[in-house]
Protein backbone atom coordinates (compact mmCIF):
# COMPACT_ATOMS: atom_id res chain seq x y z
CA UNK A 1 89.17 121.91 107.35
CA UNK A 2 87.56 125.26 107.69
CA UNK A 3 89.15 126.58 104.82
CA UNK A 4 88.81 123.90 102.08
CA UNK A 5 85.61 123.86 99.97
CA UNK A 6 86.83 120.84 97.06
CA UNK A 7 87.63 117.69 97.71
CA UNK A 8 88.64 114.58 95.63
CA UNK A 9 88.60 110.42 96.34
CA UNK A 10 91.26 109.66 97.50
CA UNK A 11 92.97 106.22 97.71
CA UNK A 12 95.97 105.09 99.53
CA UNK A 13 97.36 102.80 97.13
CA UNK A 14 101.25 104.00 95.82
CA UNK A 15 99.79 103.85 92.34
CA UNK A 16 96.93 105.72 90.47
CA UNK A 17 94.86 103.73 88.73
CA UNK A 18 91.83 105.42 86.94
CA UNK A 19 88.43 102.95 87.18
CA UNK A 20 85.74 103.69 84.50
CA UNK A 21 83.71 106.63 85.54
CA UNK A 22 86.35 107.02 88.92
CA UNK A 23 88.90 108.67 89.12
CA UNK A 24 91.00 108.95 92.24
CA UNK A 25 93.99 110.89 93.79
CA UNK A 26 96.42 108.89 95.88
CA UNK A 27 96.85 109.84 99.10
CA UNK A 28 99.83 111.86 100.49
CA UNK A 29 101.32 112.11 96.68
CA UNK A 30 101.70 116.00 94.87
CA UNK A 31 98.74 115.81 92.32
CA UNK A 32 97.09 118.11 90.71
CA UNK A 33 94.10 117.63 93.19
CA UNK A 34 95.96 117.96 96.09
CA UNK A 35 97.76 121.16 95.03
CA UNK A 36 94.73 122.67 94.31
CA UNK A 37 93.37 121.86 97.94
CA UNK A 38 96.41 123.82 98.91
CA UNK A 39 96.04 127.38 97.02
CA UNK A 40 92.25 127.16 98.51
CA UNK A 41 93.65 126.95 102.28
CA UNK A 42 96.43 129.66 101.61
CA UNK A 43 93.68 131.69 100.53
CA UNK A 44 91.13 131.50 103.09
CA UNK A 45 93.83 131.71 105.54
CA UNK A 46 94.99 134.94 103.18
CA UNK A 47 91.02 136.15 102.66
CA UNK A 48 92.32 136.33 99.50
CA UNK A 49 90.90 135.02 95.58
CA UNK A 50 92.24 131.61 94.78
CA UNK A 51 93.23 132.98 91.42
CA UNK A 52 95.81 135.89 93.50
CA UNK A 53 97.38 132.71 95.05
CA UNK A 54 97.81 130.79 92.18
CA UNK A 55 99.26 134.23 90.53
CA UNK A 56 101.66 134.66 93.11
CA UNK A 57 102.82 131.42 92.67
CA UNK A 58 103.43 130.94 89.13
CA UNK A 59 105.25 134.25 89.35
CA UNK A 60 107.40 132.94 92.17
CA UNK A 61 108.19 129.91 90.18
CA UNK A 62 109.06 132.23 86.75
CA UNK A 63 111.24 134.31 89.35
CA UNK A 64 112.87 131.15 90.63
CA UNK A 65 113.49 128.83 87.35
CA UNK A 66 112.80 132.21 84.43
CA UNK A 67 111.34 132.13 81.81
CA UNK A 68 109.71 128.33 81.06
CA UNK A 69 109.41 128.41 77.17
CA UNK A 70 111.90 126.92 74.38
CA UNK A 71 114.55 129.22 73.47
CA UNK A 72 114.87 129.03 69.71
CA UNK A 73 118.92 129.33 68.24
CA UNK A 74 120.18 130.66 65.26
């Protein structure tokens, strides 16, 4: 892809396993990895800084779901 500069191992098995010294993402799952891989595209397409997409993102999600942190009761 012209945009994407990291890529992970990935394997297609429904289940990660993590070998000694491998570790894998499984293929066509929402990891960490792949997510990543994601905000990198958006951002090339963008000509933007990763960081700016991953900004705009947790913001959306704070916008969406508020504010993600324990409200404490008295």
């Amino acid at each position: 892809m012209k945009y994407l500069k990291t890529t992970f191992p990935t394997k297609k098995e429904k289940q990660y396993t993590r070998e000694l010294g491998k570790e894998f993402c499984v293929k066509n799952r929402t990891e960490p990895c792949h997510v990543s891989q994601i905000a990198e595209i958006i951002a090339g397409i963008k000509d933007v800084e990763v960081e700016q997409v991953v900004d705009a993102c947790c913001k959306n999600v704070h916008n969406l779901f508020g504010s993600l942190e324990k409200e404490t009761q008295h």
